[in-house]
C-alpha atoms as a PDB file:
ATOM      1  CA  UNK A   1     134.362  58.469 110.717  1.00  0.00           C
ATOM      2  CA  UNK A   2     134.087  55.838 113.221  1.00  0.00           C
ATOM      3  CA  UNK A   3     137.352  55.581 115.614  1.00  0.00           C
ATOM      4  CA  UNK A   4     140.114  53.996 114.355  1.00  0.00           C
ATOM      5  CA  UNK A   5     142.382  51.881 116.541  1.00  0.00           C
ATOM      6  CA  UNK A   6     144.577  54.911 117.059  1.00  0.00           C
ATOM      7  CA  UNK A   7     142.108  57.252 117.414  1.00  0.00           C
ATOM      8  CA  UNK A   8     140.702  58.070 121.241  1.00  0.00           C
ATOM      9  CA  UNK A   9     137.521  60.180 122.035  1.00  0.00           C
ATOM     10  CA  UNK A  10     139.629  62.911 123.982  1.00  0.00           C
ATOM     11  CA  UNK A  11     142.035  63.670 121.308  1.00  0.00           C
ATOM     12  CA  UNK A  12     139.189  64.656 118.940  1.00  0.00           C
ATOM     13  CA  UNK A  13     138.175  68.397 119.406  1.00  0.00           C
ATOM     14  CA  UNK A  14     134.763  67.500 119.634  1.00  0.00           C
ATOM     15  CA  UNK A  15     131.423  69.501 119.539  1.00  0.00           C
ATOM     16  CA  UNK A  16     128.585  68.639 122.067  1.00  0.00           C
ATOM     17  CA  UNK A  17     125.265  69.573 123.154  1.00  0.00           C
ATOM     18  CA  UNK A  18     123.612  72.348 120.840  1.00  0.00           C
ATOM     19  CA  UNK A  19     126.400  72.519 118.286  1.00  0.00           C
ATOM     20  CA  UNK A  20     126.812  68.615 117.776  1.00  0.00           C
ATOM     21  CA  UNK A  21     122.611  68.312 117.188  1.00  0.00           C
ATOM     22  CA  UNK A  22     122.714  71.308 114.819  1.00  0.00           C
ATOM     23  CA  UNK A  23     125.328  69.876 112.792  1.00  0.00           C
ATOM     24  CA  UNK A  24     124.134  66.596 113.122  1.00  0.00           C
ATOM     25  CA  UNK A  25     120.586  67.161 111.884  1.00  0.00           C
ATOM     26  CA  UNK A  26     122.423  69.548 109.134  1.00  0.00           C
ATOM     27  CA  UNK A  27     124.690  66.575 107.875  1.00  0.00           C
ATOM     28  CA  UNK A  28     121.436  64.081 107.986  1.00  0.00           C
ATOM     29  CA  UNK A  29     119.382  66.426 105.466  1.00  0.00           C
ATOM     30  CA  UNK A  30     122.007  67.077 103.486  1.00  0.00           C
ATOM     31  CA  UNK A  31     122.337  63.165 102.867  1.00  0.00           C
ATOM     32  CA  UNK A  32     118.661  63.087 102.180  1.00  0.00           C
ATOM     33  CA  UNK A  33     118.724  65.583  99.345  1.00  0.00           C
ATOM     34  CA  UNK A  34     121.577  64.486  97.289  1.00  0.00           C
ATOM     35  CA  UNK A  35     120.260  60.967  97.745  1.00  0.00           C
ATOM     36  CA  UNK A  36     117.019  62.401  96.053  1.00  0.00           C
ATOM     37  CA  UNK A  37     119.160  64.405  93.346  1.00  0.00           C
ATOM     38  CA  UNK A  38     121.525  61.167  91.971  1.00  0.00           C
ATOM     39  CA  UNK A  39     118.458  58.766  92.146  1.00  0.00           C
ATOM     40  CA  UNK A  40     116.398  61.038  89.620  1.00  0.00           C
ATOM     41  CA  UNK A  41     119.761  61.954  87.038  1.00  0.00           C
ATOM     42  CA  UNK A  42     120.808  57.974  87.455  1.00  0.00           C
ATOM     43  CA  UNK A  43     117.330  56.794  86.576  1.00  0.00           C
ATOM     44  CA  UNK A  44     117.695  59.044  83.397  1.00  0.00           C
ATOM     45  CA  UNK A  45     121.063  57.750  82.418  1.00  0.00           C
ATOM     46  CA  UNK A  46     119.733  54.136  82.928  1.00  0.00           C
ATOM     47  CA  UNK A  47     117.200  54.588  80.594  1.00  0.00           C
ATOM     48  CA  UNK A  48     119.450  56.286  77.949  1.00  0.00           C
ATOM     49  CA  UNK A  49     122.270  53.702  78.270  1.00  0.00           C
ATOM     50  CA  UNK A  50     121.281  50.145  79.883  1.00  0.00           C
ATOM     51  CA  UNK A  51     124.341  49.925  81.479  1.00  0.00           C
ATOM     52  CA  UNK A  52     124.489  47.582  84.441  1.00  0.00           C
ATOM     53  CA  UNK A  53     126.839  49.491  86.327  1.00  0.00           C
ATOM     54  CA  UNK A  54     124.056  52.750  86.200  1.00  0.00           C
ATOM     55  CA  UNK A  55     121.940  50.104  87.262  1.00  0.00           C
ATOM     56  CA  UNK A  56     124.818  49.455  89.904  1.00  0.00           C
ATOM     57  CA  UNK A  57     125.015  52.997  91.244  1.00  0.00           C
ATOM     58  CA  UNK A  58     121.290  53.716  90.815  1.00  0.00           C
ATOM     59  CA  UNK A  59     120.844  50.826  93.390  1.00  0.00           C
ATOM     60  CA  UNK A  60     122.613  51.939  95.424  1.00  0.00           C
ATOM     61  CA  UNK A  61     121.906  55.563  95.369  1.00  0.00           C
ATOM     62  CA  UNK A  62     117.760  54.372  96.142  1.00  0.00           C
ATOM     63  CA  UNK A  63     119.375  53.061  99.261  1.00  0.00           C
ATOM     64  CA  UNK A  64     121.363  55.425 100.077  1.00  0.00           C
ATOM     65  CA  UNK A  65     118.060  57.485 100.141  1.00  0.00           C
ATOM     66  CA  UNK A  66     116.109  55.249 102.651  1.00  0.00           C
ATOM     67  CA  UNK A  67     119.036  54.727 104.762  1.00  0.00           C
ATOM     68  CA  UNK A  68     119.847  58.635 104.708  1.00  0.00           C
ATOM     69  CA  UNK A  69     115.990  58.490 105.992  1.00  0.00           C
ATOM     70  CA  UNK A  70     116.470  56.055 108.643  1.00  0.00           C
ATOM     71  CA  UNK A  71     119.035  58.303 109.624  1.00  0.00           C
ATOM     72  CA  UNK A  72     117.637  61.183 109.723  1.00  0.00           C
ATOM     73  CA  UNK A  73     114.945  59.799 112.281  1.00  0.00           C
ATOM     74  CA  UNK A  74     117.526  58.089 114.057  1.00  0.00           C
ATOM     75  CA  UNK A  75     119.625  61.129 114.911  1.00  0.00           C
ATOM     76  CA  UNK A  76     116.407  63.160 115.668  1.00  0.00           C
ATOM     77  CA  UNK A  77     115.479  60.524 118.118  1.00  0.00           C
ATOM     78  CA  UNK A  78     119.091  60.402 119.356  1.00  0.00           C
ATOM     79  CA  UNK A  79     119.619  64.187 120.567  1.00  0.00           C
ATOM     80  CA  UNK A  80     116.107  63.901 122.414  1.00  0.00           C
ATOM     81  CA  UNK A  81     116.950  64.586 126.067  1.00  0.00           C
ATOM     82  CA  UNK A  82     116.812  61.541 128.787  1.00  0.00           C
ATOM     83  CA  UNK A  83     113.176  60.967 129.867  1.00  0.00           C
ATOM     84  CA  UNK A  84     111.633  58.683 132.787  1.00  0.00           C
ATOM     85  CA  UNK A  85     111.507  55.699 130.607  1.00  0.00           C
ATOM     86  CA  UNK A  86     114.856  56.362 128.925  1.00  0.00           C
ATOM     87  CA  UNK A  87     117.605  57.520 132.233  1.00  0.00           C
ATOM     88  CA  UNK A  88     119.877  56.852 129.920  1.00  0.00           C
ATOM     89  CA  UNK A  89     119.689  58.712 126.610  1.00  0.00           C
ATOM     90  CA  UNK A  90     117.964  57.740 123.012  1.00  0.00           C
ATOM     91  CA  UNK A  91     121.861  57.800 121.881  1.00  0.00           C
ATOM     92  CA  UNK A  92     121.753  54.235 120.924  1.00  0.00           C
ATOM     93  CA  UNK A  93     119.389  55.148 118.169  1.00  0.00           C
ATOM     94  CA  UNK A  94     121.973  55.866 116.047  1.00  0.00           C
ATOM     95  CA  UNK A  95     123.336  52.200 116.531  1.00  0.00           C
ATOM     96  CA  UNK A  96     120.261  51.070 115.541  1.00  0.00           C
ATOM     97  CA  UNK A  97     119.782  52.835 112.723  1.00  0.00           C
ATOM     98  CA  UNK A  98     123.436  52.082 111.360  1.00  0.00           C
ATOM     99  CA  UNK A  99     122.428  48.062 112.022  1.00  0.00           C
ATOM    100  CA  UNK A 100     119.666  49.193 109.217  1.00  0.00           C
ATOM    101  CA  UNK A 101     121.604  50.630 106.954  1.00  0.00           C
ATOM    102  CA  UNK A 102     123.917  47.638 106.826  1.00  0.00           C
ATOM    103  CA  UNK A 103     120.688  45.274 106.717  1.00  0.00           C
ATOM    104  CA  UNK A 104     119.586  48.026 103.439  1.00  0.00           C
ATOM    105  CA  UNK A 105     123.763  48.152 101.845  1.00  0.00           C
ATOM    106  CA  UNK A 106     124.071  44.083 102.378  1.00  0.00           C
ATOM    107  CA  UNK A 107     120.466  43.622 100.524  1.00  0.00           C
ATOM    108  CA  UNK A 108     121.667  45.989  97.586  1.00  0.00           C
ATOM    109  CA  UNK A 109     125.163  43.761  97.382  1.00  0.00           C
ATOM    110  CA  UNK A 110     123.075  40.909  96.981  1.00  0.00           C
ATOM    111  CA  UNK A 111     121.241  42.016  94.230  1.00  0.00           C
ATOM    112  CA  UNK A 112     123.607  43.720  92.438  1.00  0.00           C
ATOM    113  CA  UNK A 113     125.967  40.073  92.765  1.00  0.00           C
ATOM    114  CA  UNK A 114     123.072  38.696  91.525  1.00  0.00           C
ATOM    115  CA  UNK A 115     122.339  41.150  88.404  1.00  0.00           C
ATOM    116  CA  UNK A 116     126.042  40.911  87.504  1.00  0.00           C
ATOM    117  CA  UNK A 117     126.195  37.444  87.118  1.00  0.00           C
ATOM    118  CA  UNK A 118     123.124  37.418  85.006  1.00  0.00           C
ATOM    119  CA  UNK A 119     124.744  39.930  82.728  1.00  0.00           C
ATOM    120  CA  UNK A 120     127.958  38.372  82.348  1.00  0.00           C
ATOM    121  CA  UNK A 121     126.262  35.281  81.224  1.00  0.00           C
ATOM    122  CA  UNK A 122     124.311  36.973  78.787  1.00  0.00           C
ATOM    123  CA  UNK A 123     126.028  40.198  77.986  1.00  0.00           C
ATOM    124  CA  UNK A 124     123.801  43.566  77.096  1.00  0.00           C
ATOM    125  CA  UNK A 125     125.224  46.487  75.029  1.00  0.00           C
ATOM    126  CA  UNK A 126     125.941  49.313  76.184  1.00  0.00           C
ATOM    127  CA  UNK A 127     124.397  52.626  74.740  1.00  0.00           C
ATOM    128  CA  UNK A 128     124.984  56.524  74.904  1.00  0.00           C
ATOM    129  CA  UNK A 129     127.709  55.998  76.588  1.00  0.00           C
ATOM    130  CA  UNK A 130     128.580  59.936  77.169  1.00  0.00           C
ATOM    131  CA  UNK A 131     125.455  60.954  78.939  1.00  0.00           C
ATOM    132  CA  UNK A 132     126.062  57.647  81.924  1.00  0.00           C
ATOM    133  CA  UNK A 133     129.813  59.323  82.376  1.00  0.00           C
ATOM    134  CA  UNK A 134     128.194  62.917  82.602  1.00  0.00           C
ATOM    135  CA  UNK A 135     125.967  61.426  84.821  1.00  0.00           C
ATOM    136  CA  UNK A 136     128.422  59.762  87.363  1.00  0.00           C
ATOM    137  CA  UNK A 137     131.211  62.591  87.153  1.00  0.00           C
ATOM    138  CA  UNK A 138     128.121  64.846  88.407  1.00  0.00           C
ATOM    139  CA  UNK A 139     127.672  62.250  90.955  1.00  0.00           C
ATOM    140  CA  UNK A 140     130.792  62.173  91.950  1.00  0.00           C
ATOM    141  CA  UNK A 141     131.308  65.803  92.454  1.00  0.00           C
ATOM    142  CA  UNK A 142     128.194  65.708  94.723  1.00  0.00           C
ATOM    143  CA  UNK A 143     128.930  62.861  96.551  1.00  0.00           C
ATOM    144  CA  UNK A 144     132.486  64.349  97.600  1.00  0.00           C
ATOM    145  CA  UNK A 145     131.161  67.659  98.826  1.00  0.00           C
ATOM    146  CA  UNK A 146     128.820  64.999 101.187  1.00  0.00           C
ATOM    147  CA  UNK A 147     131.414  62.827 101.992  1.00  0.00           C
ATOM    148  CA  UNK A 148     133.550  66.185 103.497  1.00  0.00           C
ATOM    149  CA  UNK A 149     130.546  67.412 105.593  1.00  0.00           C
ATOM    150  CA  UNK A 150     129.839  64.293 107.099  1.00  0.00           C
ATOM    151  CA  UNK A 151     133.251  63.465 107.911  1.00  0.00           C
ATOM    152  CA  UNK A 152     133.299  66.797 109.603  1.00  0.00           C
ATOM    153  CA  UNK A 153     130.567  66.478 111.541  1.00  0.00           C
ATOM    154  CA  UNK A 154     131.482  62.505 112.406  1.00  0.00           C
ATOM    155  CA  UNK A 155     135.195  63.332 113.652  1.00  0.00           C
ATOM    156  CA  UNK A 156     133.693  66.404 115.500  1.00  0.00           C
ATOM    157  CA  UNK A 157     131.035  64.859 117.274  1.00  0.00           C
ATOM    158  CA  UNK A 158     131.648  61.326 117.458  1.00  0.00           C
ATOM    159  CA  UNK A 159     128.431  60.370 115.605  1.00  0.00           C
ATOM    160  CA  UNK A 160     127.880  56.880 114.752  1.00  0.00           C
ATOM    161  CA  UNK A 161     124.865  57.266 112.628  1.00  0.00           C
ATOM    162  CA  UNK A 162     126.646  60.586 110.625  1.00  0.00           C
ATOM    163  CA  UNK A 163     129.943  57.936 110.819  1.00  0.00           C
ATOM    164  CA  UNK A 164     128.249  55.201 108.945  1.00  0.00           C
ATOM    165  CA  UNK A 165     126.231  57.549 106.295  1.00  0.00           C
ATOM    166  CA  UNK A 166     129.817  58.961 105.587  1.00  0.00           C
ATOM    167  CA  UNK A 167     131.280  55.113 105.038  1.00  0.00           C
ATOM    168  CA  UNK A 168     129.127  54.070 102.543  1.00  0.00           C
ATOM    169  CA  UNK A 169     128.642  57.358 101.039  1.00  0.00           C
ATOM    170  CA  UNK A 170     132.600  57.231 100.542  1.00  0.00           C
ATOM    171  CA  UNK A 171     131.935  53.736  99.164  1.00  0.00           C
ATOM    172  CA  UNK A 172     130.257  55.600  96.451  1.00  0.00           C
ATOM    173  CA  UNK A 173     132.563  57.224  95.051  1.00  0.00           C
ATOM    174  CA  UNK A 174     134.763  53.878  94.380  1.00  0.00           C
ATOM    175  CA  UNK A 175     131.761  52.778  92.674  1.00  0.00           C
ATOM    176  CA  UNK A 176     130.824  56.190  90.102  1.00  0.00           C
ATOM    177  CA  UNK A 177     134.973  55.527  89.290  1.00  0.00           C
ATOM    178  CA  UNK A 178     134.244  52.233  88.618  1.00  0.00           C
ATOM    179  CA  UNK A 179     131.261  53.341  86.483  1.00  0.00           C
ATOM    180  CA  UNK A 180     133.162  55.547  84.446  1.00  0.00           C
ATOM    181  CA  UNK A 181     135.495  52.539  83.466  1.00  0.00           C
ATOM    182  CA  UNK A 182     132.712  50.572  82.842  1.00  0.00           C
ATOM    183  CA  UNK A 183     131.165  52.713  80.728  1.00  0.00           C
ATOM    184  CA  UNK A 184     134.367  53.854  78.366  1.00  0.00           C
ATOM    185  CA  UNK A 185     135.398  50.030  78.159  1.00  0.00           C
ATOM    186  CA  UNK A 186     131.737  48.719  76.974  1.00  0.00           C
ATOM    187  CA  UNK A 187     130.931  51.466  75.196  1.00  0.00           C
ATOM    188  CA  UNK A 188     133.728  52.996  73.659  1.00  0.00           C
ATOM    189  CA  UNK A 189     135.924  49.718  73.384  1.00  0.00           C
ATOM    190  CA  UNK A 190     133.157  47.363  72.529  1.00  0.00           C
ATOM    191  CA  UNK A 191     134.244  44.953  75.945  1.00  0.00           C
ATOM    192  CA  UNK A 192     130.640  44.239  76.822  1.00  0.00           C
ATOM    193  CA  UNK A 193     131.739  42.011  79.446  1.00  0.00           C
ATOM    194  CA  UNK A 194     133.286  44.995  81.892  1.00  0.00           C
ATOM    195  CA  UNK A 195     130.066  46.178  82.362  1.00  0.00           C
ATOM    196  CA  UNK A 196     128.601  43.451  84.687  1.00  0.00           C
ATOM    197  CA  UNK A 197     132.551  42.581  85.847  1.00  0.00           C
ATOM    198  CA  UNK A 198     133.203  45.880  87.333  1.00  0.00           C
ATOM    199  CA  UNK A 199     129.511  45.999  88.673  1.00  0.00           C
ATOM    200  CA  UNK A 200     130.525  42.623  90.270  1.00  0.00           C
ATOM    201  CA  UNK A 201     133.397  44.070  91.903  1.00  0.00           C
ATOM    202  CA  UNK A 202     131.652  47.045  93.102  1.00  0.00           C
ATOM    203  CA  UNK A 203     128.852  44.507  94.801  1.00  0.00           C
ATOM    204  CA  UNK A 204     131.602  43.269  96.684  1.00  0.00           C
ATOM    205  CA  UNK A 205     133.160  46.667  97.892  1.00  0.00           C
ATOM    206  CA  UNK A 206     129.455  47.577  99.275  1.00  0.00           C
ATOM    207  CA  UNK A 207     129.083  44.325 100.704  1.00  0.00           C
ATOM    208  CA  UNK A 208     132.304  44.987 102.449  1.00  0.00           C
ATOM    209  CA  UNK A 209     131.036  48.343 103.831  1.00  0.00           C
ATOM    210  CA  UNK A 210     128.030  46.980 104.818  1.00  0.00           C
ATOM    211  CA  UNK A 211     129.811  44.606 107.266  1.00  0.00           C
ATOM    212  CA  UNK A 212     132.665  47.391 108.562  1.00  0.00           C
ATOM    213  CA  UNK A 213     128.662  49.462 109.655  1.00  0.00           C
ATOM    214  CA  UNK A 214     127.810  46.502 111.446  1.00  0.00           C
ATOM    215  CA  UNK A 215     130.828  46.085 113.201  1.00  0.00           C
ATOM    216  CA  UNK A 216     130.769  49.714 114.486  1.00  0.00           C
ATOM    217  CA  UNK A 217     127.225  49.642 115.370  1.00  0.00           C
ATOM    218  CA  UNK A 218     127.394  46.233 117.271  1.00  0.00           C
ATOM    219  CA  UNK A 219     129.959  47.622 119.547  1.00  0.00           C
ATOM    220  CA  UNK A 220     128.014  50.574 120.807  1.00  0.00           C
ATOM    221  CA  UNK A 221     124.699  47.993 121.163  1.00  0.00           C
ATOM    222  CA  UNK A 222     127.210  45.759 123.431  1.00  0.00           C
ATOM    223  CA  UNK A 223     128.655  48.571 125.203  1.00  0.00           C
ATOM    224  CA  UNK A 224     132.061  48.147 124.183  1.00  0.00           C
ATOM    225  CA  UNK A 225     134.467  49.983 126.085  1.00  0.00           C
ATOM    226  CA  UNK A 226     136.004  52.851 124.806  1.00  0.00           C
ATOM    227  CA  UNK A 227     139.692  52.505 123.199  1.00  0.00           C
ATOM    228  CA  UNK A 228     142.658  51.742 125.978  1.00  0.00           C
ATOM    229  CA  UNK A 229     144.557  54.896 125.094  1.00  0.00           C
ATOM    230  CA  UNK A 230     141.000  56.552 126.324  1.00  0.00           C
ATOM    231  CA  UNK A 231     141.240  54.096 129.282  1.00  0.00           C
ATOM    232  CA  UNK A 232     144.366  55.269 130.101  1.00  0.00           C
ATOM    233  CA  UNK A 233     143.871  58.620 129.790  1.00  0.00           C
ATOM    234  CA  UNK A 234     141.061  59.062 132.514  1.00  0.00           C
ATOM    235  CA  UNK A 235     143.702  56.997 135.006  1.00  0.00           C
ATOM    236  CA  UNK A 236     145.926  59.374 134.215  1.00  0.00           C
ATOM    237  CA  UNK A 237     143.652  62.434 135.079  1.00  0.00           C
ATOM    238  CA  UNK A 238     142.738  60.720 138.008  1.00  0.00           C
ATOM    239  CA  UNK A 239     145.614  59.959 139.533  1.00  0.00           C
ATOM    240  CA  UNK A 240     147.315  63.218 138.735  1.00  0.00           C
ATOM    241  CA  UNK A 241     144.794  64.524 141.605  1.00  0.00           C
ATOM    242  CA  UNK A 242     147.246  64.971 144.506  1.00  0.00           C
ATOM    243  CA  UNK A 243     144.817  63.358 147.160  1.00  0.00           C
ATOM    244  CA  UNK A 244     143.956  59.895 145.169  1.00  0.00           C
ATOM    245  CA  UNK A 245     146.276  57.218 145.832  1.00  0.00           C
ATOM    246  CA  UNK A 246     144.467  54.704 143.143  1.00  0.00           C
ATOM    247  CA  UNK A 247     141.844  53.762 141.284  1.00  0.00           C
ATOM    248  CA  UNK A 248     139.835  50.793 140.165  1.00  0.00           C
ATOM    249  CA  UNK A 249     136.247  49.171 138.536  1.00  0.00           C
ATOM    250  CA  UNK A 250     137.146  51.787 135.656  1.00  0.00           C
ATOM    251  CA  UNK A 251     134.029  50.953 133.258  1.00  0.00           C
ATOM    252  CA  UNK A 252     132.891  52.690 130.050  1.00  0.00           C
ATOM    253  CA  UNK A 253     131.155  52.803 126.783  1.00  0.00           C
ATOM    254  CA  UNK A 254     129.859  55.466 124.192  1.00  0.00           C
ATOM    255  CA  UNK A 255     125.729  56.168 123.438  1.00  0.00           C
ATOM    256  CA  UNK A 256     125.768  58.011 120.492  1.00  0.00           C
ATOM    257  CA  UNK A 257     127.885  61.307 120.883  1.00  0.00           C
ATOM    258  CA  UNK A 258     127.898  60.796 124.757  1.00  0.00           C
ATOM    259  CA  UNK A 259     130.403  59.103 126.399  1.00  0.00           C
ATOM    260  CA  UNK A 260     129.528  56.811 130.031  1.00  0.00           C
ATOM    261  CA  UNK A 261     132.433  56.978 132.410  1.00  0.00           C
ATOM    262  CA  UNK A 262     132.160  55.417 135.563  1.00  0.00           C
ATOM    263  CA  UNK A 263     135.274  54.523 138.184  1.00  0.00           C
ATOM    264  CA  UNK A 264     136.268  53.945 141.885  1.00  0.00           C
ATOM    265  CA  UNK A 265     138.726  56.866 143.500  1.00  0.00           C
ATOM    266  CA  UNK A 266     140.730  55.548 146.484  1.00  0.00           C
ATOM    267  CA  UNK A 267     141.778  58.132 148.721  1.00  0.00           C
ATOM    268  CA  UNK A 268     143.594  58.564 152.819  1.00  0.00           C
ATOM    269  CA  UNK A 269     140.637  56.724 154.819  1.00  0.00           C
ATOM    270  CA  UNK A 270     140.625  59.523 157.345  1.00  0.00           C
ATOM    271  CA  UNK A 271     139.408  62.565 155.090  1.00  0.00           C
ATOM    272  CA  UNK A 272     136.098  64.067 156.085  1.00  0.00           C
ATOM    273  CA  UNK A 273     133.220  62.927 153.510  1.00  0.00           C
ATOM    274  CA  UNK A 274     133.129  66.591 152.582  1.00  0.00           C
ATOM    275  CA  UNK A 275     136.389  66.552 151.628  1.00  0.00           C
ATOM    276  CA  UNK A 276     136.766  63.229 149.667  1.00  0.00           C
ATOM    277  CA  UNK A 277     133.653  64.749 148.175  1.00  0.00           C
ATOM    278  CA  UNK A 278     135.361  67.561 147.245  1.00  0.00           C
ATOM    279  CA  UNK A 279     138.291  65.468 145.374  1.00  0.00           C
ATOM    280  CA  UNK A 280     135.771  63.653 143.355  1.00  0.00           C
ATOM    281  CA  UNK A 281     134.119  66.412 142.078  1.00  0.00           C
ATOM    282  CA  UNK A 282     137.335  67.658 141.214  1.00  0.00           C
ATOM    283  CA  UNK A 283     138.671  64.556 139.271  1.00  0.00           C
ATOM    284  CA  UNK A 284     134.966  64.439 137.301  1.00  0.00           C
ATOM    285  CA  UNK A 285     135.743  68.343 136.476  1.00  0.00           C
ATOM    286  CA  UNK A 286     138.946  67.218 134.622  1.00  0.00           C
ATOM    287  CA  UNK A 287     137.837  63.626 133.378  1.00  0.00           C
ATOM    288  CA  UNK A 288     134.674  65.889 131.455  1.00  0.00           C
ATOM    289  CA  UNK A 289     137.388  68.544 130.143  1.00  0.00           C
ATOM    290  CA  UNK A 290     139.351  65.890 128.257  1.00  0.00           C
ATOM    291  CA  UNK A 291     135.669  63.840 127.654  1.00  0.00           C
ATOM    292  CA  UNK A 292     133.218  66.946 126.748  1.00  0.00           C
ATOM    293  CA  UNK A 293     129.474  66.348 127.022  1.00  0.00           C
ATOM    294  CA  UNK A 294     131.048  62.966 128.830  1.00  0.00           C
ATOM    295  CA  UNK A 295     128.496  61.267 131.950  1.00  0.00           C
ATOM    296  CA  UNK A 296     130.863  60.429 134.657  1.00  0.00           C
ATOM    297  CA  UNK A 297     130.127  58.996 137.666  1.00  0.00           C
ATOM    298  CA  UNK A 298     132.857  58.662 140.506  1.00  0.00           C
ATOM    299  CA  UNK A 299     132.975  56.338 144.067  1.00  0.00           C
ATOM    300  CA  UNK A 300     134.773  57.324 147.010  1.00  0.00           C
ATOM    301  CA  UNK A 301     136.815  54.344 148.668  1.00  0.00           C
ATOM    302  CA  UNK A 302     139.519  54.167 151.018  1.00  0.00           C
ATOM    303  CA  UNK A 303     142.874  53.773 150.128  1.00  0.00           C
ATOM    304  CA  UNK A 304     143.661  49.847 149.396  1.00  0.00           C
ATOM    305  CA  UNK A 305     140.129  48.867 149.450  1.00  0.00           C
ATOM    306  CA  UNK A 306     140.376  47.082 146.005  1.00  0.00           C
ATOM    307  CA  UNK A 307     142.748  46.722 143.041  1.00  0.00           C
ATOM    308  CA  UNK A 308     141.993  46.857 139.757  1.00  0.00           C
ATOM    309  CA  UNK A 309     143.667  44.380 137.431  1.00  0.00           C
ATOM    310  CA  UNK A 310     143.255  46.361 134.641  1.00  0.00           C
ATOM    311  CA  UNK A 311     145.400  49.404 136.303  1.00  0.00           C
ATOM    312  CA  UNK A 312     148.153  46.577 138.153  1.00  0.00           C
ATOM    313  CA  UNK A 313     151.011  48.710 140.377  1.00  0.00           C
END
């Protein structure tokens, strides 16, 4: 999952390079085929029962499906090495594709608002009501074993694209539990109007995820920085080096999986450039340890040259 406020990059025992794109790419087509699987059993149960909360999760599910597809380019294009047009990385693919996948959850929270309302208005019964909660229990068995694979592979390599598959994914399974309660209440219980009320509130809990993906993604687009207890962390490694006095101009962000660390070491004026060479190299060994797969970049200055006010004395 995306980081929380009390979550920081270097307390995550994260996987990089080879590892994080294998388990990446295995999370993506996972998505992709139980996408595939609910859309075909929930376009079955629609047509058995009518019910507008299988038409609900059968939305959703289609979406799912192109967004898991989006994705799956997305994080392809993301572990692609940096080129001569790209210094950088292709990490903010994933940002890119999460900004889709909030553009494709938001659309399907419109609609469904839209189908609701239509259907509380002019209420439909509900039939076969057994075979749209076999249906959706099936769906929700899938969807958790998803849900845990993705979160694994989002808290170990700091995917956003993975992270945001994962969130509305989760969302899911709110909505198949709302579903079921649909279902018994119109079907068993006669309350035709639960059917499109409980779809209603289910539009709104998608909408809501669809904003919380475009929240995360904007971030990374605007290079947000990473969290302070992050920020703090890499002063911390710094200045436990023996030969730095301070530091300043401490800058980040996060591309994808890969973290961007730059920062200004000051050290005694007089060392030989080898030397304060030497020390920088050493402070980017330890700021990558605690940061893995992290690009760090580290100025020499002399001692007093410039204060940061982030990092006042």
């Amino acid at each position: 999952m995306p980081l929380s406020d009390t979550e920081t990059i270097h307390e995550l025992s994260r996987l990089h390079g080879a590892a994080a794109a294998k388990w990446m790419r295995i999370a993506a087509i996972a998505s992709i085929l139980v996408a595939a699987i609910l859309v075909f059993t929930k376009a079955g149960a629609l047509l058995a029962t009518g019910s507008a909360v299988i038409l609900a999760t059968l939305i959703d599910s289609i979406l799912d499906g192109g967004a898991s597809i989006l994705n799956f380019i997305a994080v392809r294009h993301s572990l692609q090495p940096a080129d001569d047009e790209h210094r950088f990385g292709h990490g903010k693919a994933e940002a890119v594709a999460a900004l889709g996948q909030a553009a494709f959850i938001g659309g399907s929270a419109a609609f469904l608002t839209f189908e609701s309302a239509r259907r509380m208005i002019d209420p439909e019964p509900v039939t076969q009501s057994q075979t749209g909660i076999a249906v959706t229990v099936f769906a929700i068995v899938l969807t958790i074993g998803l849900v845990g694979l993705q979160r694994y592979v989002a808290r170990r390599t700091g995917s956003l694209a993975i992270s945001a598959d994962s969130m509305h994914y989760g969302s899911d399974l709110l909505l198949n539990i709302g579903v079921i309660i649909g279902l018994v209440l119109s079907g068993y219980y006669g309350i035709a109007i639960a059917d499109p009320l409980i779809a209603l509130l289910i539009a709104g809990w998608i909408g809501w995820s669809a904003i919380r993906i475009f929240r995360h993604a904007l971030d990374q687009i605007m290079d947000r920085e990473l969290p302070e207890e992050d920020r703090e962390t890499l002063r911390d490694i710094a200045l436990s080096h023996s030969e730095v006095h301070a530091i300043h101009d401490v800058r980040s962000r996060l591309s994808g999986i890969t973290p961007f660390i730059q920062l200004h070491v000051e050290m005694d004026p007089n060392l030989p450039l080898h030397r304060a060479h030497e020390i920088a190299d050493e402070v980017e060994e330890e700021v990558k340890a605690a940061f893995p797969g992290a690009e760090v970049i580290i100025h020499q200055d002399p001692v007093g040259f410039e204060k940061d006010p982030a990092f006042p004395d």
